[in-house]
Protein backbone atom coordinates (compact mmCIF):
# COMPACT_ATOMS: atom_id res chain seq x y z
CA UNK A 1 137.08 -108.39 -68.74
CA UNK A 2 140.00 -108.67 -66.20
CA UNK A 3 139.96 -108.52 -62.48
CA UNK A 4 141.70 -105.26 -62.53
CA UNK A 5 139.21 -103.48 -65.64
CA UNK A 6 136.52 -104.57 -62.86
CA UNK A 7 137.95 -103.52 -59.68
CA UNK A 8 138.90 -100.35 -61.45
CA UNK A 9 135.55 -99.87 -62.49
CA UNK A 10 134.27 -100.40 -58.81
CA UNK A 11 136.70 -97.77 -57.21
CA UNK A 12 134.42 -94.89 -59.40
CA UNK A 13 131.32 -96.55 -57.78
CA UNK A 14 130.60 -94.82 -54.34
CA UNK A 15 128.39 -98.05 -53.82
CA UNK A 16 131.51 -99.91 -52.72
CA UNK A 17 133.03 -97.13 -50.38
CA UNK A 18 129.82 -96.65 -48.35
CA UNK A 19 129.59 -100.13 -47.72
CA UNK A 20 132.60 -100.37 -47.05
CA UNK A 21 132.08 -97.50 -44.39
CA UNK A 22 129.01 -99.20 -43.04
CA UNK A 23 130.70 -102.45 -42.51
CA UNK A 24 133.57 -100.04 -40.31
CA UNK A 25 130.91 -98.01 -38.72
CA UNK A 26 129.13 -100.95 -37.55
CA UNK A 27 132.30 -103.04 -36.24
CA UNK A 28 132.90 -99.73 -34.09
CA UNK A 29 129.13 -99.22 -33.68
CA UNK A 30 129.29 -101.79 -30.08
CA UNK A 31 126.44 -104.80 -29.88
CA UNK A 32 123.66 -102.29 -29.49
CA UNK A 33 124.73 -99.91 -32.13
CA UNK A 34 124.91 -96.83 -30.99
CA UNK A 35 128.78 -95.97 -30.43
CA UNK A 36 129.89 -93.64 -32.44
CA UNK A 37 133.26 -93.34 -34.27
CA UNK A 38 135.01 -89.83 -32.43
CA UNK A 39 136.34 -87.80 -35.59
CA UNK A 40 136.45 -88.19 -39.42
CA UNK A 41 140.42 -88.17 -38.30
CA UNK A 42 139.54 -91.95 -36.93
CA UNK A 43 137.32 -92.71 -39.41
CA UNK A 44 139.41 -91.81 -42.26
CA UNK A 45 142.58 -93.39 -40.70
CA UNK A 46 140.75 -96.75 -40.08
CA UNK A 47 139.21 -97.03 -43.52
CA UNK A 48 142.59 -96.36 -45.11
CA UNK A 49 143.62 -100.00 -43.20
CA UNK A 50 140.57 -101.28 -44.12
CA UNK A 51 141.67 -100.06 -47.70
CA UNK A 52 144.71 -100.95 -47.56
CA UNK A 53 145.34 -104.75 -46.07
CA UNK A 54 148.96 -104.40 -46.69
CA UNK A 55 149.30 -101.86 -44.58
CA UNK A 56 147.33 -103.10 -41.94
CA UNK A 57 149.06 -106.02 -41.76
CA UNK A 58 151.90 -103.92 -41.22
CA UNK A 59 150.55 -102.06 -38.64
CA UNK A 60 149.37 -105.25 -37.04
CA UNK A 61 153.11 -106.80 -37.24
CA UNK A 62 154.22 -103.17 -35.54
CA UNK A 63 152.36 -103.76 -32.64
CA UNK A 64 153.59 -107.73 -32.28
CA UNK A 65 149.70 -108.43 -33.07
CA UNK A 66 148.47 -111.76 -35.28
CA UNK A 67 148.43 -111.26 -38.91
CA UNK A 68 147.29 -114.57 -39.90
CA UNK A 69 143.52 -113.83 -39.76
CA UNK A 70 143.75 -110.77 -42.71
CA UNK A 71 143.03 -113.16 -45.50
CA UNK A 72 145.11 -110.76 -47.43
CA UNK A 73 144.02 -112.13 -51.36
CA UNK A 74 147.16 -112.19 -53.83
CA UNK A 75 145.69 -109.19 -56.18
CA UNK A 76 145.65 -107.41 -52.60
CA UNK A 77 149.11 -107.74 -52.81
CA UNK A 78 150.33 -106.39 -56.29
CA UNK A 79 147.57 -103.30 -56.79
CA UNK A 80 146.18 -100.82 -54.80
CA UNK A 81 142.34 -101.79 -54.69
CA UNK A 82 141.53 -97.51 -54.08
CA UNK A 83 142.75 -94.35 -55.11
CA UNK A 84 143.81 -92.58 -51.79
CA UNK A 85 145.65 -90.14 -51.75
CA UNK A 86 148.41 -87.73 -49.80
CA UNK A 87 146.46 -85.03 -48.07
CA UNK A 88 148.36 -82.46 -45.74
CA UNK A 89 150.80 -85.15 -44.25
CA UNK A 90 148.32 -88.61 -44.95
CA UNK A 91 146.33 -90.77 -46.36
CA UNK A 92 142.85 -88.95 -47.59
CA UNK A 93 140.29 -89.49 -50.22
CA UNK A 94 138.99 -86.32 -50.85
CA UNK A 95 135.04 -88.10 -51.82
CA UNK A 96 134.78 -88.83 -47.75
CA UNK A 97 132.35 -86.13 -47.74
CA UNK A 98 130.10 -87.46 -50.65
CA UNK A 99 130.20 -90.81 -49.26
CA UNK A 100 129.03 -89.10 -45.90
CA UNK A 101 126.43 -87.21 -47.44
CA UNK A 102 125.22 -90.12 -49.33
CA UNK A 103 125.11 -92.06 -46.11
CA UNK A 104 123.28 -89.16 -44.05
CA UNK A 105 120.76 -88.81 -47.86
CA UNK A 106 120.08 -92.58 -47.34
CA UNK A 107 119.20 -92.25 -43.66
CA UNK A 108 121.96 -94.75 -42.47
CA UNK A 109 124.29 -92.54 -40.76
CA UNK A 110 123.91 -89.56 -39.07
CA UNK A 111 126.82 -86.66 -37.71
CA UNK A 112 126.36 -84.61 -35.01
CA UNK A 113 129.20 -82.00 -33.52
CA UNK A 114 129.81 -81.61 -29.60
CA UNK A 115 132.58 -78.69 -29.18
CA UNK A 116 135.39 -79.19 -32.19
CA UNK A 117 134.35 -83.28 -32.60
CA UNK A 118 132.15 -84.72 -35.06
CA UNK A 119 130.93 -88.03 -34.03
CA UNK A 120 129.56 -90.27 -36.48
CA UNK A 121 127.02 -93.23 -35.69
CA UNK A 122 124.39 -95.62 -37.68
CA UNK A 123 121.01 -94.92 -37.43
CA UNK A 124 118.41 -97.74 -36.95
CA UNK A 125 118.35 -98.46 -40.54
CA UNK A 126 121.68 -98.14 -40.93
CA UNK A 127 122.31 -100.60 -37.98
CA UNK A 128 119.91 -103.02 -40.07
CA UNK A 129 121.68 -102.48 -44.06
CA UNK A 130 125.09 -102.87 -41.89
CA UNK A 131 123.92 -106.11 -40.31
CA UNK A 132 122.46 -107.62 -43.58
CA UNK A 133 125.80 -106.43 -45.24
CA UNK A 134 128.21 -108.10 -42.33
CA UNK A 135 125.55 -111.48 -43.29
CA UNK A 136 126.72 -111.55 -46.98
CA UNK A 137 129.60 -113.62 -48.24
CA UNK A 138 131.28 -110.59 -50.05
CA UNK A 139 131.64 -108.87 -47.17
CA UNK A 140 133.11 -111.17 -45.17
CA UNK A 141 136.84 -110.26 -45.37
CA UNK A 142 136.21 -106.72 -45.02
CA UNK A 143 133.43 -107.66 -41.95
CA UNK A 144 136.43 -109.81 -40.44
CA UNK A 145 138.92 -106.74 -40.71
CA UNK A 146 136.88 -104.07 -39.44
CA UNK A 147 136.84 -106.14 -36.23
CA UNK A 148 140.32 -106.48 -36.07
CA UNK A 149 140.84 -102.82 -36.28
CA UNK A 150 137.88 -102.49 -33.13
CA UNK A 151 139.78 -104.88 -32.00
CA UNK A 152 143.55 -103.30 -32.09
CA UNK A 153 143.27 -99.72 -33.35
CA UNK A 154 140.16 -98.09 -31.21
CA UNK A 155 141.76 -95.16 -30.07
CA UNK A 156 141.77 -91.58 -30.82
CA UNK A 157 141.96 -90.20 -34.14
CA UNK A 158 145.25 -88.45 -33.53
CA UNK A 159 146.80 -91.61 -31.80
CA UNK A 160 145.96 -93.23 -35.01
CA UNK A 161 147.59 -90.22 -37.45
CA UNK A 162 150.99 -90.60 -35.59
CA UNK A 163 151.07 -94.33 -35.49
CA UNK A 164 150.77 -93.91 -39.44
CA UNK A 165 152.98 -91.15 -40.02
CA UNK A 166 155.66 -93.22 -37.93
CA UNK A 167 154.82 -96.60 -39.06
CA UNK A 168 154.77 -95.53 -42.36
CA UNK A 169 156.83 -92.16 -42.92
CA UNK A 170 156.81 -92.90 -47.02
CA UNK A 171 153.09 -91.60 -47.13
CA UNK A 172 154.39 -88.09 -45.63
CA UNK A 173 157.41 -87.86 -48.10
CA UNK A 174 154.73 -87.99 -50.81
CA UNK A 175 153.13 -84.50 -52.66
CA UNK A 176 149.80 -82.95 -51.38
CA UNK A 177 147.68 -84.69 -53.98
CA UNK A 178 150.10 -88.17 -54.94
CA UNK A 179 148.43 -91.37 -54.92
CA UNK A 180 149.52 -93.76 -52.67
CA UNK A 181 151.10 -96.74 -53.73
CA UNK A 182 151.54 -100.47 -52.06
């Protein structure tokens, strides 16, 4: 089977995409764990550059940062390894929830509100599957560029929705519902 049959088949696998979220909520989680990531705005806006390494080495270039760290892989390149989508005026995948719930079902994450903000942390076990999962060789790209977004894109979730709608108007010019393409 090719590459792209089994990367395809990994996209319908919510397996990957809390993982993924794991490894993102633990790079933003500080050394003792228990930051919390201000907003599914944030969230969502991170994991799309964590989705998207094109783009984030876009946004990286936009802000004069280094780009040569990315490891961006050739098939990163030439397909889109997820299905997001346009949402309003961005990038959204509209399972977010499911993989939240299935985070919260596992006892790895948990949400909690304070006024109109949902903050979203690790628990203790989740601290400890995010820790083995940053340990594993298949993770380590996506370990390496959840850092770099700690690193250069910790800010506010709607900082981080205008720097995408400006550094990358072609996402709002898209229909409510239009997958996004590299």
């Amino acid at each position: 089977m090719s590459l792209f049959k089994e990367l395809a088949k990994l996209e319908d696998d919510p397996k990957l995409h809390t993982a993924r979220l794991l490894v993102l909520l633990r790079a933003f989680a500080g050394k003792n764990g228990t930051d919390e990531v201000a907003g599914k705005t944030k969230l969502v806006k991170l994991d799309f550059l964590l989705r998207y390494p094109v783009y984030l080495e876009q946004a990286l270039m936009k802000r004069n940062q280094p780009i040569d760290n990315l490891a961006i892989l050739e098939y990163e390149r030439r397909s889109v390894e997820s299905a997001m989508i346009r949402y309003k005026y961005g990038p959204w995948d509209p399972r977010y929830d499911t993989f939240l719930n299935l985070l919260i079902g596992m006892g790895l994450c948990e949400i909690r509100k304070e006024g109109r903000t949902v903050y979203i942390g690790l628990t203790c076990k989740g601290i400890q599957v995010a820790d083995e999962l940053t340990r594993s060789e298949e993770f380590e790209i996506t370990v390496n560029r959840a850092h770099i977004l700690k690193r250069f894109f910790d800010e506010s979730g709607t900082n981080l929705r205008s720097f995408i709608y400006e550094t990358f108007p072609e996402i709002t010019s898209l229909k409510s519902g239009e997958k996004i393409k590299i």
